[in-house]
C-alpha atoms as a PDB file:
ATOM      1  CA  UNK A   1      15.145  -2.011  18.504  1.00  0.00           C
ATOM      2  CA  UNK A   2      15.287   1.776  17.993  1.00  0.00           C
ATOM      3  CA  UNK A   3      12.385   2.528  15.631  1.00  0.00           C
ATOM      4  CA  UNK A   4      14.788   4.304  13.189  1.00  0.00           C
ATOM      5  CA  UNK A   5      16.665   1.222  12.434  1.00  0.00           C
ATOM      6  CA  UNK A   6      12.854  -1.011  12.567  1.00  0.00           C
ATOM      7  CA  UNK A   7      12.387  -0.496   8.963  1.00  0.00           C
ATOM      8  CA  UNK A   8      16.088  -0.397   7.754  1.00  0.00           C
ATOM      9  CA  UNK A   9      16.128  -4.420   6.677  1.00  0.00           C
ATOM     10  CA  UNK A  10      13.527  -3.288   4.457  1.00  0.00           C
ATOM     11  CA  UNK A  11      14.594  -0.328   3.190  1.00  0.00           C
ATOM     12  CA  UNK A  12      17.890  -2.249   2.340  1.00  0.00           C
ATOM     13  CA  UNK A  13      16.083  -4.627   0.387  1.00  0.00           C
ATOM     14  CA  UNK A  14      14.265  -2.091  -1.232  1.00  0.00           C
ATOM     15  CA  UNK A  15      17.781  -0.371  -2.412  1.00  0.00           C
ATOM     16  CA  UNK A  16      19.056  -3.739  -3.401  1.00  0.00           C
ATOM     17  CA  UNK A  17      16.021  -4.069  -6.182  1.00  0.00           C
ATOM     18  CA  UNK A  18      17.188  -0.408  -7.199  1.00  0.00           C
ATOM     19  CA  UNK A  19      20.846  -1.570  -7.680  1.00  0.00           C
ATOM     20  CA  UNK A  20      20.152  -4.643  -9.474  1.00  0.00           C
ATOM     21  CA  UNK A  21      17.957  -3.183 -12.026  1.00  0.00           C
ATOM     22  CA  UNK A  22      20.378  -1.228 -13.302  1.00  0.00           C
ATOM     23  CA  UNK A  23      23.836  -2.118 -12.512  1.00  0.00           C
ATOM     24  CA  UNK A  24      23.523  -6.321 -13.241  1.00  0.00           C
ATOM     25  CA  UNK A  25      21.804  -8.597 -15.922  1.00  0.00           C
ATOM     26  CA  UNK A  26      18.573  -8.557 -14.097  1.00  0.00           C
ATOM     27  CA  UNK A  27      16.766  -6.235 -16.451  1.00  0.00           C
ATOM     28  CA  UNK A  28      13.952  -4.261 -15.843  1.00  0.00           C
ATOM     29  CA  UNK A  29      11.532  -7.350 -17.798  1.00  0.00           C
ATOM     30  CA  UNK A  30      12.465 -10.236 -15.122  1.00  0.00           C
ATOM     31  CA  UNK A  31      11.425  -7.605 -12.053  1.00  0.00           C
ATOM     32  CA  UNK A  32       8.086  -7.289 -14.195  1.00  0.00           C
ATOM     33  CA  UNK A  33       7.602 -11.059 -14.403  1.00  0.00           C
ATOM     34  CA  UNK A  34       8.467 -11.067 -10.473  1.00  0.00           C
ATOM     35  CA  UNK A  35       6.169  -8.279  -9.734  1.00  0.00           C
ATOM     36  CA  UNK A  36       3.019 -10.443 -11.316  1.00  0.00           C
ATOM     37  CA  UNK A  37       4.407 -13.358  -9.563  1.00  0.00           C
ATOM     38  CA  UNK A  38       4.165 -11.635  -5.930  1.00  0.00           C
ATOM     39  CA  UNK A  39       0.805  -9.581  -6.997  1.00  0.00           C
ATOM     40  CA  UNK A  40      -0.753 -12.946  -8.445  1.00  0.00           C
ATOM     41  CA  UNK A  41       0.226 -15.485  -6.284  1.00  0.00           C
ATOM     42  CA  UNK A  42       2.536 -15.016  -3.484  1.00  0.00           C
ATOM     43  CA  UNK A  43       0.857 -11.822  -1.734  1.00  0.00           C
ATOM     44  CA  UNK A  44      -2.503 -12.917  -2.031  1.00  0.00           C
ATOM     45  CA  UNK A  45      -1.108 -16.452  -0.168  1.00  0.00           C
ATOM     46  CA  UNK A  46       0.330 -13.951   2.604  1.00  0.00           C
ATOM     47  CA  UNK A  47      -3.011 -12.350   3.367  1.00  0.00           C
ATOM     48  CA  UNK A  48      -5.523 -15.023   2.798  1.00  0.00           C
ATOM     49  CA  UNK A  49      -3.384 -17.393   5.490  1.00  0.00           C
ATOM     50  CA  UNK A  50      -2.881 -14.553   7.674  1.00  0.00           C
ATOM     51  CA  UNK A  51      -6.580 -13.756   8.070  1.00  0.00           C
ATOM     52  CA  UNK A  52      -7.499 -17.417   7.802  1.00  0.00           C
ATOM     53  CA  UNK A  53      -5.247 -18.449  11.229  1.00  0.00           C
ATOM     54  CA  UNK A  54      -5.610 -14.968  13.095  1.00  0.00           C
ATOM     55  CA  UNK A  55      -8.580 -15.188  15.437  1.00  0.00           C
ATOM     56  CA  UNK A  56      -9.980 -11.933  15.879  1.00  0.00           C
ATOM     57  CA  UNK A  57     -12.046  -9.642  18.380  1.00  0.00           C
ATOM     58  CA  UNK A  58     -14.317  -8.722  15.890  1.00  0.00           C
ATOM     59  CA  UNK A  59     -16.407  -6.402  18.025  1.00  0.00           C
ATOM     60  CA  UNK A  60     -12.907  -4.684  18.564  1.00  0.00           C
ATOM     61  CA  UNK A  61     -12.169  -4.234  14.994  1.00  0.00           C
ATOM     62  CA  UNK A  62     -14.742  -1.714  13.277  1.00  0.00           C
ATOM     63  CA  UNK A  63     -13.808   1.194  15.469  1.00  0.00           C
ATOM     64  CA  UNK A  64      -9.791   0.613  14.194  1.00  0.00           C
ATOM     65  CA  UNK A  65     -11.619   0.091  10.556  1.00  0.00           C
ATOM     66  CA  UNK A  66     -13.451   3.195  11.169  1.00  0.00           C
ATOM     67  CA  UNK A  67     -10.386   5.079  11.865  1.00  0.00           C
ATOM     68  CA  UNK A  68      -8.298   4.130   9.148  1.00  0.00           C
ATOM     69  CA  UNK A  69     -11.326   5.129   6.958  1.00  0.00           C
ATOM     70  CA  UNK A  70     -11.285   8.801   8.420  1.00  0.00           C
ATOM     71  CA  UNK A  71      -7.618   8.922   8.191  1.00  0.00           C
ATOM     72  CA  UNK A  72      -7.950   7.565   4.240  1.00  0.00           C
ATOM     73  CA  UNK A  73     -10.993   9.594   3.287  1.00  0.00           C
ATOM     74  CA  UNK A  74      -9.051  12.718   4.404  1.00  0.00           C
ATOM     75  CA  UNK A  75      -6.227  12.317   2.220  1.00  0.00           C
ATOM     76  CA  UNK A  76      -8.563  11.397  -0.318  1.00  0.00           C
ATOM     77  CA  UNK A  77     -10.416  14.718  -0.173  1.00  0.00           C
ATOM     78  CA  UNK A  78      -6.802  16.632   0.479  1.00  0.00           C
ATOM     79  CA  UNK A  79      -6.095  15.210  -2.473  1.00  0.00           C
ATOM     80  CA  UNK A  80      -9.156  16.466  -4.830  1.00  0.00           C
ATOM     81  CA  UNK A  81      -9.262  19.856  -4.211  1.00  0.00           C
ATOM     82  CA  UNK A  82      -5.568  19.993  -5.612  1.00  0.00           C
ATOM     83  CA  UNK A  83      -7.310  20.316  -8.970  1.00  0.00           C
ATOM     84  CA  UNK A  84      -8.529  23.556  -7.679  1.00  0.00           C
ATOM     85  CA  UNK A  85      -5.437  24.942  -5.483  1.00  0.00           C
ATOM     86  CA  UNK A  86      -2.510  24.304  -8.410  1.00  0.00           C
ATOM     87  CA  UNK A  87      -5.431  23.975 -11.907  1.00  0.00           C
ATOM     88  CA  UNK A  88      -2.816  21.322 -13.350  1.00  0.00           C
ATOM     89  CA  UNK A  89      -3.974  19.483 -16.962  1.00  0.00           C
ATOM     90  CA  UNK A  90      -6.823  17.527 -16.237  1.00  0.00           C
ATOM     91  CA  UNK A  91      -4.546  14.445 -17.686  1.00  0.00           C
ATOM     92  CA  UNK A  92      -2.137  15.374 -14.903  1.00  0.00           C
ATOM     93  CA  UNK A  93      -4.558  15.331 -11.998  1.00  0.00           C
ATOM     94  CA  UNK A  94      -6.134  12.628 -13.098  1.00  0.00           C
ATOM     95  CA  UNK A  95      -3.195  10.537 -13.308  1.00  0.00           C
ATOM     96  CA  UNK A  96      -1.655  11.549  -9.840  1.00  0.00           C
ATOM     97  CA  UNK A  97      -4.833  11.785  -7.963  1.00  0.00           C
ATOM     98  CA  UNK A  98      -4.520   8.386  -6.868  1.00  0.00           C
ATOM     99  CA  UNK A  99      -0.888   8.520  -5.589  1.00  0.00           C
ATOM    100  CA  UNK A 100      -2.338  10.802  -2.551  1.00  0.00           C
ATOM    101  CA  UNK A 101      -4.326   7.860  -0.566  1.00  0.00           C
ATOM    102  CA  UNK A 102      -3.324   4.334  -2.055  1.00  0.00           C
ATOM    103  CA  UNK A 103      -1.102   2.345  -0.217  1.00  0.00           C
ATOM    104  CA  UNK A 104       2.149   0.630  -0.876  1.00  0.00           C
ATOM    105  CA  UNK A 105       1.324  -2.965   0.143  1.00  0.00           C
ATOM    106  CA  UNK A 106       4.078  -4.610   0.032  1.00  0.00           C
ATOM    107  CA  UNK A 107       6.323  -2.139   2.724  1.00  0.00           C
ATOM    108  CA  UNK A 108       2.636  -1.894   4.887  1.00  0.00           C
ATOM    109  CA  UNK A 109       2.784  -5.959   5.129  1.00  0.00           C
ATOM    110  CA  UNK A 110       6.494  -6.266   5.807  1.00  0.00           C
ATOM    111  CA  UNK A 111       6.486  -3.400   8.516  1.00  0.00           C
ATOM    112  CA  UNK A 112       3.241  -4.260  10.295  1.00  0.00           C
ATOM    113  CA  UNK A 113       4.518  -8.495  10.651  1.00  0.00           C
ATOM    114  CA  UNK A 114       7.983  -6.732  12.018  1.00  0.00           C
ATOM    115  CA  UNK A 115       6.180  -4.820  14.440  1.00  0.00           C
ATOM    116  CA  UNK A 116       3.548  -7.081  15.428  1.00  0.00           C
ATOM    117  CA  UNK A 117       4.128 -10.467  13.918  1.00  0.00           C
ATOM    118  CA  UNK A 118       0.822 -12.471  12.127  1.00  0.00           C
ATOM    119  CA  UNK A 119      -1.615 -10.401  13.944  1.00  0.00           C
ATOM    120  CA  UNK A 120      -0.209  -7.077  12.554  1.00  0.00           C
ATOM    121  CA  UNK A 121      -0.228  -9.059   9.082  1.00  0.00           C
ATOM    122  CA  UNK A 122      -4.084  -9.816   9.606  1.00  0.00           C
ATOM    123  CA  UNK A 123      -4.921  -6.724  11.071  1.00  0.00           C
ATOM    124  CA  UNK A 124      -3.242  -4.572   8.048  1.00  0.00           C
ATOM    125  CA  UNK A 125      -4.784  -7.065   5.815  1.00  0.00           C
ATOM    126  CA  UNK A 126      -8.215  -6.414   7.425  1.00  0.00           C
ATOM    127  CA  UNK A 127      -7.915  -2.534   6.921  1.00  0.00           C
ATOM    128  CA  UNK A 128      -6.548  -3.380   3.436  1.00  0.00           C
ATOM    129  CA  UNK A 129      -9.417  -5.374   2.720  1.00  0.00           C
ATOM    130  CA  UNK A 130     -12.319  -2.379   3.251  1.00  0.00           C
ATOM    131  CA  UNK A 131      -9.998   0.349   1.727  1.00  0.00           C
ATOM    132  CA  UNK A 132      -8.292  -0.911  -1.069  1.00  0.00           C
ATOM    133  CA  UNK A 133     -11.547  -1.636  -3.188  1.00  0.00           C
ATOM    134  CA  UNK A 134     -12.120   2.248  -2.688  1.00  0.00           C
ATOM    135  CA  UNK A 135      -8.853   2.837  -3.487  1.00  0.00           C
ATOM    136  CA  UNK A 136      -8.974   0.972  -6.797  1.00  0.00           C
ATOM    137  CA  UNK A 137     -12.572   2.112  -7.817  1.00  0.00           C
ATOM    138  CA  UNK A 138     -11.488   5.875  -6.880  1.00  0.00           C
ATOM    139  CA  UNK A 139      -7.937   5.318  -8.853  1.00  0.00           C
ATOM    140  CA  UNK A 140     -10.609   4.156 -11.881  1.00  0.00           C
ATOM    141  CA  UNK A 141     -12.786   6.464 -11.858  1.00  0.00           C
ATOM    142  CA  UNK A 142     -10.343   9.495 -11.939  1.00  0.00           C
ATOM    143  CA  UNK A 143      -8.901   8.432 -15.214  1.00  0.00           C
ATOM    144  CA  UNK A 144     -11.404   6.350 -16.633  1.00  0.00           C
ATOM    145  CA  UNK A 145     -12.470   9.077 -18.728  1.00  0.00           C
ATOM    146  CA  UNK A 146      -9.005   8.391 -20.795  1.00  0.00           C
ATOM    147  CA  UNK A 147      -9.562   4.488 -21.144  1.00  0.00           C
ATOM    148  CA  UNK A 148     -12.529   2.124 -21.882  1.00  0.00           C
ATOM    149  CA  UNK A 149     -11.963   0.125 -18.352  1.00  0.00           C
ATOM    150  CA  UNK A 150     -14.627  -0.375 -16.356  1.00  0.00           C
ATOM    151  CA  UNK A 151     -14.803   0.314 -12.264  1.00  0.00           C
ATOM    152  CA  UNK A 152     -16.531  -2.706 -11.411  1.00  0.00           C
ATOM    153  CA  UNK A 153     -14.502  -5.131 -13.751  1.00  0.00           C
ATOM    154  CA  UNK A 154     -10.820  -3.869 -12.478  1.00  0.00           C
ATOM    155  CA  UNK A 155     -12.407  -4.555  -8.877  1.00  0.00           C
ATOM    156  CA  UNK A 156     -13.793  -8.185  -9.371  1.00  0.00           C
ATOM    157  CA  UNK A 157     -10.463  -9.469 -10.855  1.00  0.00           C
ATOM    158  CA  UNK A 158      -8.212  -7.581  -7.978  1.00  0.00           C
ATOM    159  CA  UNK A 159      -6.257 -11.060  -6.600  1.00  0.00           C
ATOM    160  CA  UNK A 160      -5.351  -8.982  -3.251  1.00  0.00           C
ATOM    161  CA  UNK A 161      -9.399  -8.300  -2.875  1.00  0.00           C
ATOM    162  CA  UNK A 162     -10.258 -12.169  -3.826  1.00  0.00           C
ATOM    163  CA  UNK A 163      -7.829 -13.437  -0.960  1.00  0.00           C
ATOM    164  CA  UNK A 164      -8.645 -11.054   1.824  1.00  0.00           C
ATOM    165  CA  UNK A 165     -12.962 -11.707   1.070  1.00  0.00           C
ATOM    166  CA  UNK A 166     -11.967 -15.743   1.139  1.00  0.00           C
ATOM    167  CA  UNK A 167      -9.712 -15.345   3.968  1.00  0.00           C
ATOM    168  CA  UNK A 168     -12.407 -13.568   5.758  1.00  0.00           C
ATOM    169  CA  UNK A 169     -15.375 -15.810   4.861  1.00  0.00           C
ATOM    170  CA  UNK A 170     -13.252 -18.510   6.196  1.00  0.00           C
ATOM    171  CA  UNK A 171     -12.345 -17.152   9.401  1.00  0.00           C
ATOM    172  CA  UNK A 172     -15.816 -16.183  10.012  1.00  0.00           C
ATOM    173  CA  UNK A 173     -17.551 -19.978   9.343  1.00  0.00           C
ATOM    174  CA  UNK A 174     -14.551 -21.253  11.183  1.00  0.00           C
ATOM    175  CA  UNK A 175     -12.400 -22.990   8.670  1.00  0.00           C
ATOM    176  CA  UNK A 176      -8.848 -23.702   9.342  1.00  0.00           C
ATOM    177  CA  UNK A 177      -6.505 -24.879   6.630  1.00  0.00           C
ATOM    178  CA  UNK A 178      -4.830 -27.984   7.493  1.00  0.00           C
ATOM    179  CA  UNK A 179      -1.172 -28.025   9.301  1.00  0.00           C
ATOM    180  CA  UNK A 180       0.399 -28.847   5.685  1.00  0.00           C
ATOM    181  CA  UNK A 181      -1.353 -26.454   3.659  1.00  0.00           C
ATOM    182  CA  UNK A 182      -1.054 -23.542   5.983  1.00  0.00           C
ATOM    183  CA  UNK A 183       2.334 -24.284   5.992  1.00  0.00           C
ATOM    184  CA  UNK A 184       3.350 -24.317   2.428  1.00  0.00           C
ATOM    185  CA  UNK A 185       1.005 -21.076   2.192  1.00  0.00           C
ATOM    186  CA  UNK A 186       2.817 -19.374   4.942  1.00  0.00           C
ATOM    187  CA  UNK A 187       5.782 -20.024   3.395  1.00  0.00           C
ATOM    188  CA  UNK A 188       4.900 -18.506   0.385  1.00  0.00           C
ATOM    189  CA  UNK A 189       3.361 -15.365   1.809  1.00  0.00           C
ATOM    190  CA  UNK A 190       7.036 -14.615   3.610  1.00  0.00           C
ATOM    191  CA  UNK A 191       8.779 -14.898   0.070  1.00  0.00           C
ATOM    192  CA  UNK A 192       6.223 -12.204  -0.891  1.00  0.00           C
ATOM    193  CA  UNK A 193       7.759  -9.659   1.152  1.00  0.00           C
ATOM    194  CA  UNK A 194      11.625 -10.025   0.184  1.00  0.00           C
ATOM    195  CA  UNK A 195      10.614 -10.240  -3.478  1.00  0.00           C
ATOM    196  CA  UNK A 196       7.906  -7.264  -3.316  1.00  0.00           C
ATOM    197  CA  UNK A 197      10.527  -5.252  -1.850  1.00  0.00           C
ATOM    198  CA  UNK A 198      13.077  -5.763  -4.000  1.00  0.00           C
ATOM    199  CA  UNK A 199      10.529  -5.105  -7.282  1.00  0.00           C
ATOM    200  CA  UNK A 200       9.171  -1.652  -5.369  1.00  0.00           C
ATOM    201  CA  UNK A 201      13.307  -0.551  -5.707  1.00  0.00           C
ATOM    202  CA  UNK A 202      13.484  -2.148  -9.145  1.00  0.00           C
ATOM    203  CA  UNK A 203      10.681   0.435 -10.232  1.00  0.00           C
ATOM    204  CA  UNK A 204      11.660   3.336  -8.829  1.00  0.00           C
ATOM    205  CA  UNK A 205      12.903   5.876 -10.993  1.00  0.00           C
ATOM    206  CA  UNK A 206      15.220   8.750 -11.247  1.00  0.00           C
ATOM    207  CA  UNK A 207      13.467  12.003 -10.853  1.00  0.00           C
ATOM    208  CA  UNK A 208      14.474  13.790 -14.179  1.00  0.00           C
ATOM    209  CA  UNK A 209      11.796  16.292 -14.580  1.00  0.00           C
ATOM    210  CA  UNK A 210      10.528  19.268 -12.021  1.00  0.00           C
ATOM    211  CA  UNK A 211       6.965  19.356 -13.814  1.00  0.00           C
ATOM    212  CA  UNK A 212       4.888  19.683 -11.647  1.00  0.00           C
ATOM    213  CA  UNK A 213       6.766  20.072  -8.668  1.00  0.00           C
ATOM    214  CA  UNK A 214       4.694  21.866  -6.938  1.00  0.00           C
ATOM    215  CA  UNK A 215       1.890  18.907  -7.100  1.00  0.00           C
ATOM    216  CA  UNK A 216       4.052  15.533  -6.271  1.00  0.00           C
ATOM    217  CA  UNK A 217       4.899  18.190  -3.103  1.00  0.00           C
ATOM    218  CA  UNK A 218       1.684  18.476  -2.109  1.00  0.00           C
ATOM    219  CA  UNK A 219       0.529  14.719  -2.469  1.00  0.00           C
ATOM    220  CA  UNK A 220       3.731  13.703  -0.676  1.00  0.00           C
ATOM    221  CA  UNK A 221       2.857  16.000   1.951  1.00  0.00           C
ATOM    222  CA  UNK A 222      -0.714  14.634   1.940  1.00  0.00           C
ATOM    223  CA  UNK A 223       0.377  10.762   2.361  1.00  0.00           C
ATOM    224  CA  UNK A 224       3.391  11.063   4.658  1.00  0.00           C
ATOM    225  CA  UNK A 225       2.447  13.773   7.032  1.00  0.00           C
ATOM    226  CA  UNK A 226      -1.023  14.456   7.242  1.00  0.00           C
ATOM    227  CA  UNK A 227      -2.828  11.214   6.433  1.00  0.00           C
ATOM    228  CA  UNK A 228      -0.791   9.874   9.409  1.00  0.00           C
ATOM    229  CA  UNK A 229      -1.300  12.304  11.676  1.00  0.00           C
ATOM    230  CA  UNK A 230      -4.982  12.176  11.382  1.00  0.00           C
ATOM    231  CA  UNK A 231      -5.065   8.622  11.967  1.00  0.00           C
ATOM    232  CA  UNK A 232      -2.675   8.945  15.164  1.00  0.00           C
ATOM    233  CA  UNK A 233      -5.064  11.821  16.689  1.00  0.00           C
ATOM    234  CA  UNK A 234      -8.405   9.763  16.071  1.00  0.00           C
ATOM    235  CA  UNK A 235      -6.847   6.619  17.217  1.00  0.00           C
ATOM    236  CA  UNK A 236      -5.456   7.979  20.556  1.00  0.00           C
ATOM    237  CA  UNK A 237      -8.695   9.686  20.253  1.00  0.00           C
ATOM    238  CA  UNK A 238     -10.564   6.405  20.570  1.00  0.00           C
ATOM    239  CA  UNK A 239      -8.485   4.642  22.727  1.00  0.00           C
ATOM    240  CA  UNK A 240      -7.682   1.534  19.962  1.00  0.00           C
ATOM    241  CA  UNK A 241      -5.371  -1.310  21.421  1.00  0.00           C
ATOM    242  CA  UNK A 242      -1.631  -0.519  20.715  1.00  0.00           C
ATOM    243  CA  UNK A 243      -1.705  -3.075  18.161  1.00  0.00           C
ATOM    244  CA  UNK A 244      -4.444  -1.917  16.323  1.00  0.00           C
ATOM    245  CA  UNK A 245      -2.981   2.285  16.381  1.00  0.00           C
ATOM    246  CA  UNK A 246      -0.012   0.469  15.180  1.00  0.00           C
ATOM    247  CA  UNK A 247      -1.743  -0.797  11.851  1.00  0.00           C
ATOM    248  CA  UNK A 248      -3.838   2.312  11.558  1.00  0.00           C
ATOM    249  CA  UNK A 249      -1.412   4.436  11.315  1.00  0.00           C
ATOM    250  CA  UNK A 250       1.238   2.103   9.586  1.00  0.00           C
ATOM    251  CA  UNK A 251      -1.676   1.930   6.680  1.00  0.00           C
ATOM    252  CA  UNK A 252      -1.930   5.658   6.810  1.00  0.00           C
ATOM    253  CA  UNK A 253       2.010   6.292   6.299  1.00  0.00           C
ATOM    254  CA  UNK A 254       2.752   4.016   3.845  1.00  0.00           C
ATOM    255  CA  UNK A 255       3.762   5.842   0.500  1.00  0.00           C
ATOM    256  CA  UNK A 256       1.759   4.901  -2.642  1.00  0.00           C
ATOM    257  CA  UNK A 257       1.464   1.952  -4.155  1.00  0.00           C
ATOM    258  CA  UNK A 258       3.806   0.814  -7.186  1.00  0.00           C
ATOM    259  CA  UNK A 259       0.565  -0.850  -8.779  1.00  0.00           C
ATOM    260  CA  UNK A 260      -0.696   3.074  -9.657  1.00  0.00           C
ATOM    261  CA  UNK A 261       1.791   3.869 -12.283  1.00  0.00           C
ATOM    262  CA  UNK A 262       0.677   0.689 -14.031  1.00  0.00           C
ATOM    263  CA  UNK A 263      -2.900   1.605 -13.712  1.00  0.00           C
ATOM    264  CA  UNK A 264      -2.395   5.249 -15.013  1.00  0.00           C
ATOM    265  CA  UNK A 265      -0.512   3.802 -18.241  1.00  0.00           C
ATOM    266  CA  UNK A 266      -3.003   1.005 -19.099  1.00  0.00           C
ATOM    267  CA  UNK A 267      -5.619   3.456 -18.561  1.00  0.00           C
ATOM    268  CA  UNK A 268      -3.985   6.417 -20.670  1.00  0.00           C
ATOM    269  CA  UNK A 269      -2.607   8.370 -18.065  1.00  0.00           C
ATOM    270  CA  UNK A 270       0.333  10.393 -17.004  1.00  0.00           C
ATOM    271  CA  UNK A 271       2.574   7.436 -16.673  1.00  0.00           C
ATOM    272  CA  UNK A 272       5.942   9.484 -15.978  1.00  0.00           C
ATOM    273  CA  UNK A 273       4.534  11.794 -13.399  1.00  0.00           C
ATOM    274  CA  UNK A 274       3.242   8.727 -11.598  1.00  0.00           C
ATOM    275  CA  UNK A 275       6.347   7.434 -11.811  1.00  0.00           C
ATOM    276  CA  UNK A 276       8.026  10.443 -10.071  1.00  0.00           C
ATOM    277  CA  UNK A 277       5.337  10.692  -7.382  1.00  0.00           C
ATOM    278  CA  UNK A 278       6.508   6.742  -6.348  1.00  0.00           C
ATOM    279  CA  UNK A 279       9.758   7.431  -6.313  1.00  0.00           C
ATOM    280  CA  UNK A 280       9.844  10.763  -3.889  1.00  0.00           C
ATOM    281  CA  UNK A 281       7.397   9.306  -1.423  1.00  0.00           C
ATOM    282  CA  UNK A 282       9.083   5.676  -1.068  1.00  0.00           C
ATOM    283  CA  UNK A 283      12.073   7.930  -0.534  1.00  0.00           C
ATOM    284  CA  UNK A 284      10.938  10.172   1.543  1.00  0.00           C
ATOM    285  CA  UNK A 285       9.061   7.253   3.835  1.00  0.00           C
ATOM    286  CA  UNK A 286      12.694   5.829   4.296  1.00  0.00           C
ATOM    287  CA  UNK A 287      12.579   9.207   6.867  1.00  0.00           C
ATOM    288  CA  UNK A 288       8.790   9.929   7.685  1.00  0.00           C
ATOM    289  CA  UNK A 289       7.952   6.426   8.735  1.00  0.00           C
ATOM    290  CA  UNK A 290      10.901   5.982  11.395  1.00  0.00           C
ATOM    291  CA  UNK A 291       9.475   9.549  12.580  1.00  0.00           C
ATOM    292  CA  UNK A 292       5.957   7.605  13.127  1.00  0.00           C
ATOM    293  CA  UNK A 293       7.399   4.595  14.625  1.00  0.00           C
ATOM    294  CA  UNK A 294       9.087   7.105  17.762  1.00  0.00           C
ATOM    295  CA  UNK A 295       5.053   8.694  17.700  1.00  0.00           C
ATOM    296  CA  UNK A 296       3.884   5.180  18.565  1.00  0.00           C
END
């Protein structure tokens, strides 16, 4: 398939969570319920039964890991020195800090099991697995000075971390579900994606404010463009399988996660400018990520 129409089934379904939000009866609380639904129990089914049945070349793993670190550690520090480059409020930087290198999981997990099946699903969820505890603890710490949470608490409770550590711990001592159970949790995991997609286009919102244009610019630049390009360049670099350059820089494309305008108002952030950072990179990625795809 052309790699500009790859993505399109999910993009579609992604616009269909949009339309029903607001033009049906399927208000914005039932997409919230959904949301927890997928986040709490159907993702975390997708990844721990992806990594549990994938059998892995471990030895071949860290330098794809290590890559995806460089590529997300970049962004990460692209994305600090913004303080310094545009001096927004500190309640503004803090709030859209995050939106520069997290990762939107549910578009990474659909695109990487169209590309590559179950062992693009277990590879993503590998690189998921190392990175997203950063993720979360650096999302924390940036605005923890506005709330009471704690780094260390919002980690420990993370479902997505608890099913990719089991699923891992599992594959390594050897422990295969049984036929029935891996079944009913694979089956599970592939409602996940139609339902996660359709809740990322139920939160999206319209972009009514320019504040700080200038900023969601720069982060979307940060996310889309450069993050991926870094992690093309060092994975060509070291030679990784085509599968594996296929996650990395799938991981390193993906606009930011929905989960971070959540975290920014439960934690006293800048919940609207959050808002407006999701929506122009998930729209934006409906272009940049084809543009990858044809790289690959």
């Amino acid at each position: 398939m052309n790699p500009a129409f790859l993505l399109l089934p999910d993009f579609l379904l992604i616009l269909l969570g949009f339309i029903l939000v607001r033009f049906t009866h399927l208000d914005k609380n039932i997409w919230t319920s959904a949301e927890k639904l997928v986040y709490y129990l159907l993702f975390p089914s997708l990844l721990f039964n992806a990594i549990n049945q994938t059998r892995f070349d471990w030895g071949g793993t860290y330098t794809m890991i290590f890559v995806a670190a460089i590529a997300f550690f970049s962004a990460m520090g692209l994305s600090f020195i913004s303080k310094w480059i545009f001096k927004p409020t500190d309640l503004s930087w803090s709030s859209g800090f995050q939106t520069a290198f997290r990762f939107n999981s549910y578009i990474a997990f659909a695109a990487a099991g169209r590309l590559a099946g179950e062992e693009g699903v277990a590879l993503m969820a590998l690189i998921s697995g190392c990175l997203v505890p950063i993720a979360n603890a650096a999302a924390v710490w940036s605005l923890a000075k506005h709330s009471e949470s704690h780094i260390f608490k919002e980690l420990i409770k993370n479902p997505l971390i608890i099913a990719t550590v089991l699923g891992l711990i599992s594959n390594v001592l050897g422990l295969r579900m049984p036929d029935y159970l891996a079944l009913s949790l694979s089956r599970l995991g592939a409602a996940s994606i139609a339902l996660g997609l359709l809740s990322v286009g139920a939160g999206l919102m319209w972009v009514k404010s320019k504040k700080d244009g200038a900023l969601v610019a720069y982060w979307t630049g940060i996310k889309l463009l450069a993050c991926p390009a870094i992690a093309l360049f060092f994975g060509k670099y070291f030679d990784l399988p085509q599968a594996q350059l296929n996650s990395v820089v799938l991981f390193a494309a993906m606009p930011t996660a929905t989960s971070a305008y959540v975290l920014a108002n439960r934690m006293g952030g800048d919940g609207p400018l959050v808002a407006i950072c999701i929506s122009v990179m998930t729209l934006a990625a409906a272009v940049t990520l084809p543009m990858w795809l044809m790289f690959l």
